[in-house]
C-alpha atoms as a PDB file:
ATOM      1  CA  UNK A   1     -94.533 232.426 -66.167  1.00  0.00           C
ATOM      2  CA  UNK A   2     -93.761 228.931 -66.376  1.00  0.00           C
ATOM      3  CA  UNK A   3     -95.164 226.073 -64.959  1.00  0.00           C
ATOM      4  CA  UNK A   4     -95.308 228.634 -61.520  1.00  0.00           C
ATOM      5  CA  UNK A   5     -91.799 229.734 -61.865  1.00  0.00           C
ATOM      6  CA  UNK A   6     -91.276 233.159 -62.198  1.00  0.00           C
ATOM      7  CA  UNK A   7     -89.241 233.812 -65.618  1.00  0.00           C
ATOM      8  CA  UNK A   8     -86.333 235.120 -63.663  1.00  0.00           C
ATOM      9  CA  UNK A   9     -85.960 232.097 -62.408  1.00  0.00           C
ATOM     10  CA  UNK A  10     -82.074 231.148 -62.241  1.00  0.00           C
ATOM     11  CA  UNK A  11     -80.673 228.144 -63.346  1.00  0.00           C
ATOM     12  CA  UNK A  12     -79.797 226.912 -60.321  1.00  0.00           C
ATOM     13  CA  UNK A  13     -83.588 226.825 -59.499  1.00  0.00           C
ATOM     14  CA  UNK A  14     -84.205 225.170 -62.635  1.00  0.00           C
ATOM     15  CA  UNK A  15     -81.823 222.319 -61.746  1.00  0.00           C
ATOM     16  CA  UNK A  16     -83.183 221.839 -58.489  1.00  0.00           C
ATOM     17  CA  UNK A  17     -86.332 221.730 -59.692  1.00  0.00           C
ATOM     18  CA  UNK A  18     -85.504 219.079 -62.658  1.00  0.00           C
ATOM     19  CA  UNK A  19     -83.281 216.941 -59.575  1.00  0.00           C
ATOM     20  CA  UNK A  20     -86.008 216.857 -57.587  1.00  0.00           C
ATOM     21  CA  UNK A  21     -88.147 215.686 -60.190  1.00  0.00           C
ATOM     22  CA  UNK A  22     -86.234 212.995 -61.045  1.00  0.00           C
ATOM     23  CA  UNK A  23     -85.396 211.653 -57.442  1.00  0.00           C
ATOM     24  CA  UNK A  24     -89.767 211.723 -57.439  1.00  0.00           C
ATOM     25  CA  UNK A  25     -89.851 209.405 -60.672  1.00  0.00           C
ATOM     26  CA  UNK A  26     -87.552 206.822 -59.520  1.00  0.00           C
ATOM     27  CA  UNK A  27     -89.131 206.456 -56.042  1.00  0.00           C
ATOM     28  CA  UNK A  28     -91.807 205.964 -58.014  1.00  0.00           C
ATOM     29  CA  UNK A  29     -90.688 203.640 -60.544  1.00  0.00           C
ATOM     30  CA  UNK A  30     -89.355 201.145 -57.733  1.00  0.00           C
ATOM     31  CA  UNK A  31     -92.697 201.556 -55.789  1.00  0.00           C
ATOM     32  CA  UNK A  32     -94.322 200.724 -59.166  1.00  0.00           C
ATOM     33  CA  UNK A  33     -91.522 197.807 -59.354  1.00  0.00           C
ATOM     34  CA  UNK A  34     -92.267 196.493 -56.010  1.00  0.00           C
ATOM     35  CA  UNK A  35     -96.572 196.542 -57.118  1.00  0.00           C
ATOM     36  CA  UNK A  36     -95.870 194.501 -59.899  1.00  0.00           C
ATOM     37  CA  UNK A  37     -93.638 191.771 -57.929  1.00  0.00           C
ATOM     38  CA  UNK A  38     -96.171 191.580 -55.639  1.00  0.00           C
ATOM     39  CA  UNK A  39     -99.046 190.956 -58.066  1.00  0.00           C
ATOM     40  CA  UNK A  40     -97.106 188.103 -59.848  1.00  0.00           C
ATOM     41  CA  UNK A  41     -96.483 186.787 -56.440  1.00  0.00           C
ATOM     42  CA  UNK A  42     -99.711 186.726 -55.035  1.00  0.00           C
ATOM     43  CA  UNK A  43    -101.469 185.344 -58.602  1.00  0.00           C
ATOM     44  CA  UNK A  44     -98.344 182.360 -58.290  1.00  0.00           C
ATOM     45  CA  UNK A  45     -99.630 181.614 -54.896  1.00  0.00           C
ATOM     46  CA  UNK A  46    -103.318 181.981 -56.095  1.00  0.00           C
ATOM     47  CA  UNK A  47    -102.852 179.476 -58.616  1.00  0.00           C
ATOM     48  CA  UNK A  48    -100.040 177.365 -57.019  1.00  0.00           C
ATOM     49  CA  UNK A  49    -102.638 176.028 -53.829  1.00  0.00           C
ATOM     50  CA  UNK A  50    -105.930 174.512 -53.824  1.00  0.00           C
ATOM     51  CA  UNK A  51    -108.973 176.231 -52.270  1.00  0.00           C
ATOM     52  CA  UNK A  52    -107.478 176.864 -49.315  1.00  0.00           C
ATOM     53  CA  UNK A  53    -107.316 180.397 -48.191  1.00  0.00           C
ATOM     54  CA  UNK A  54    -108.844 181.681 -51.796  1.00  0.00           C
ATOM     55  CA  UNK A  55    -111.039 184.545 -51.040  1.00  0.00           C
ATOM     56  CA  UNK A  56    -108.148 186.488 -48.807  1.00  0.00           C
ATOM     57  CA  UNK A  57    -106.224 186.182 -51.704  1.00  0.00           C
ATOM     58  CA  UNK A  58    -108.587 186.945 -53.603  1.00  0.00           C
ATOM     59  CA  UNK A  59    -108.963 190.042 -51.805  1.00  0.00           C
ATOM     60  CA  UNK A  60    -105.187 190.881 -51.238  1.00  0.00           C
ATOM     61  CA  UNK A  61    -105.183 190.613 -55.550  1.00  0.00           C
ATOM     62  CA  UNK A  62    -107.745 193.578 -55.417  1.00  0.00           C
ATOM     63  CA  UNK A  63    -106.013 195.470 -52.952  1.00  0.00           C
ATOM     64  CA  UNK A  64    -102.810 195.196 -54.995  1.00  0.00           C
ATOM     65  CA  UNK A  65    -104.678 195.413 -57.714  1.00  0.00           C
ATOM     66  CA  UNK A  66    -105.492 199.015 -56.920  1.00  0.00           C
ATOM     67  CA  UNK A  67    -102.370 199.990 -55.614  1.00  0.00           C
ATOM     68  CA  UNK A  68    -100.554 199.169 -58.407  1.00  0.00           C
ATOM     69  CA  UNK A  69    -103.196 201.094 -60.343  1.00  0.00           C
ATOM     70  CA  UNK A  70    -102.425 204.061 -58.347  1.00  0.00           C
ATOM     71  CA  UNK A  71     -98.664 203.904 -58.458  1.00  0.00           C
ATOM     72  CA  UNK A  72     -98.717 203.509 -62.166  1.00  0.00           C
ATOM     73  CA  UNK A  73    -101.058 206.689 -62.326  1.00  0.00           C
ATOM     74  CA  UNK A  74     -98.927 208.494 -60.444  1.00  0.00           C
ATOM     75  CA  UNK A  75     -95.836 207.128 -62.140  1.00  0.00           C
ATOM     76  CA  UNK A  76     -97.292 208.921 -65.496  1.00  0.00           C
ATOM     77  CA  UNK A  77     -98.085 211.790 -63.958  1.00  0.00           C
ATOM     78  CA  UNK A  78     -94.723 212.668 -62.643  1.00  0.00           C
ATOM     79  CA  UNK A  79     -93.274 211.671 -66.187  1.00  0.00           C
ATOM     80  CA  UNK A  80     -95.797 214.314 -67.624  1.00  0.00           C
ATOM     81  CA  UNK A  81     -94.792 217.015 -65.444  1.00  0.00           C
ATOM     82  CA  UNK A  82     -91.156 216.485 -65.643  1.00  0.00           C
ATOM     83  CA  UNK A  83     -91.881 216.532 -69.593  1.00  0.00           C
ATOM     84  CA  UNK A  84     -93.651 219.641 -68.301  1.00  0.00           C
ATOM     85  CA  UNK A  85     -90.562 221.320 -67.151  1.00  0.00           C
ATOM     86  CA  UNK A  86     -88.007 220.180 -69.577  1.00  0.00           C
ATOM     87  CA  UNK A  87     -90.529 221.940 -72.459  1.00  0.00           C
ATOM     88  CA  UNK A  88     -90.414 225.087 -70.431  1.00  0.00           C
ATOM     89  CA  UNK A  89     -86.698 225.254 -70.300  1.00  0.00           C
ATOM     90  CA  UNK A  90     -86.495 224.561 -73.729  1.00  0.00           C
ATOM     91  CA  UNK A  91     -89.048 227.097 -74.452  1.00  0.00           C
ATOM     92  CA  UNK A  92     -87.171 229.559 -72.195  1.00  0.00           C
ATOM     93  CA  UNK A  93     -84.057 228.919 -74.292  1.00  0.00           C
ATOM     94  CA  UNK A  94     -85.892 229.280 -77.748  1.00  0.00           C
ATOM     95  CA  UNK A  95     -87.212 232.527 -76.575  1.00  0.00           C
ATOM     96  CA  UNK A  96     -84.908 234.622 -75.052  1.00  0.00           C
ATOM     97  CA  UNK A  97     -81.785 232.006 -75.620  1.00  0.00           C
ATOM     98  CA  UNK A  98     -81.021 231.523 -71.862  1.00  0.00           C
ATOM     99  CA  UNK A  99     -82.887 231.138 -68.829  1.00  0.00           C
ATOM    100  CA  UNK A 100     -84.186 234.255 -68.081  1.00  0.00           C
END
């Protein structure tokens, strides 16, 4: 059994599986895009005014702070299970030189 899939798994199955998983990465990677311009936009406006109207954006730096924190980890984590899957297939294909 591999990651779940049942060894008789066809390759059809397998493709859908690796398609989906790479549709999940890039929504990912443009939400993780998106974090980051926000971040550099709300430290330019930090540091670009005065006093006025610090500690909300202080506060709206945390919050994106940790959102971009949590897009990155899950960024990763698709990356590692899409790894994940592509060493299964390839293990699938060492061992019995198709997918089973």
């Amino acid at each position: 059994m591999y990651l779940g899939l049942l060894p008789n798994g066809t390759e059809s199955e397998f493709s859908r599986y690796i398609g989906t998983g790479v549709v999940i990465l890039a929504i990912q990677c443009i939400i993780l895009a998106f974090g980051i311009f926000v971040f550099i936009s709300l430290l330019y406006y930090l540091l670009s005014n005065g006093d006025e109207c610090r500690s909300e954006s202080i506060l709206n730096i945390t919050l994106t702070s940790i959102n971009l924190l949590h897009s990155t980890i899950t960024t990763f984590t698709s990356v590692k299970l899409l790894l994940k899957l592509f060493t299964s297939i390839a293990t699938q294909y060492k061992t019995y030189d198709k997918i089973a």
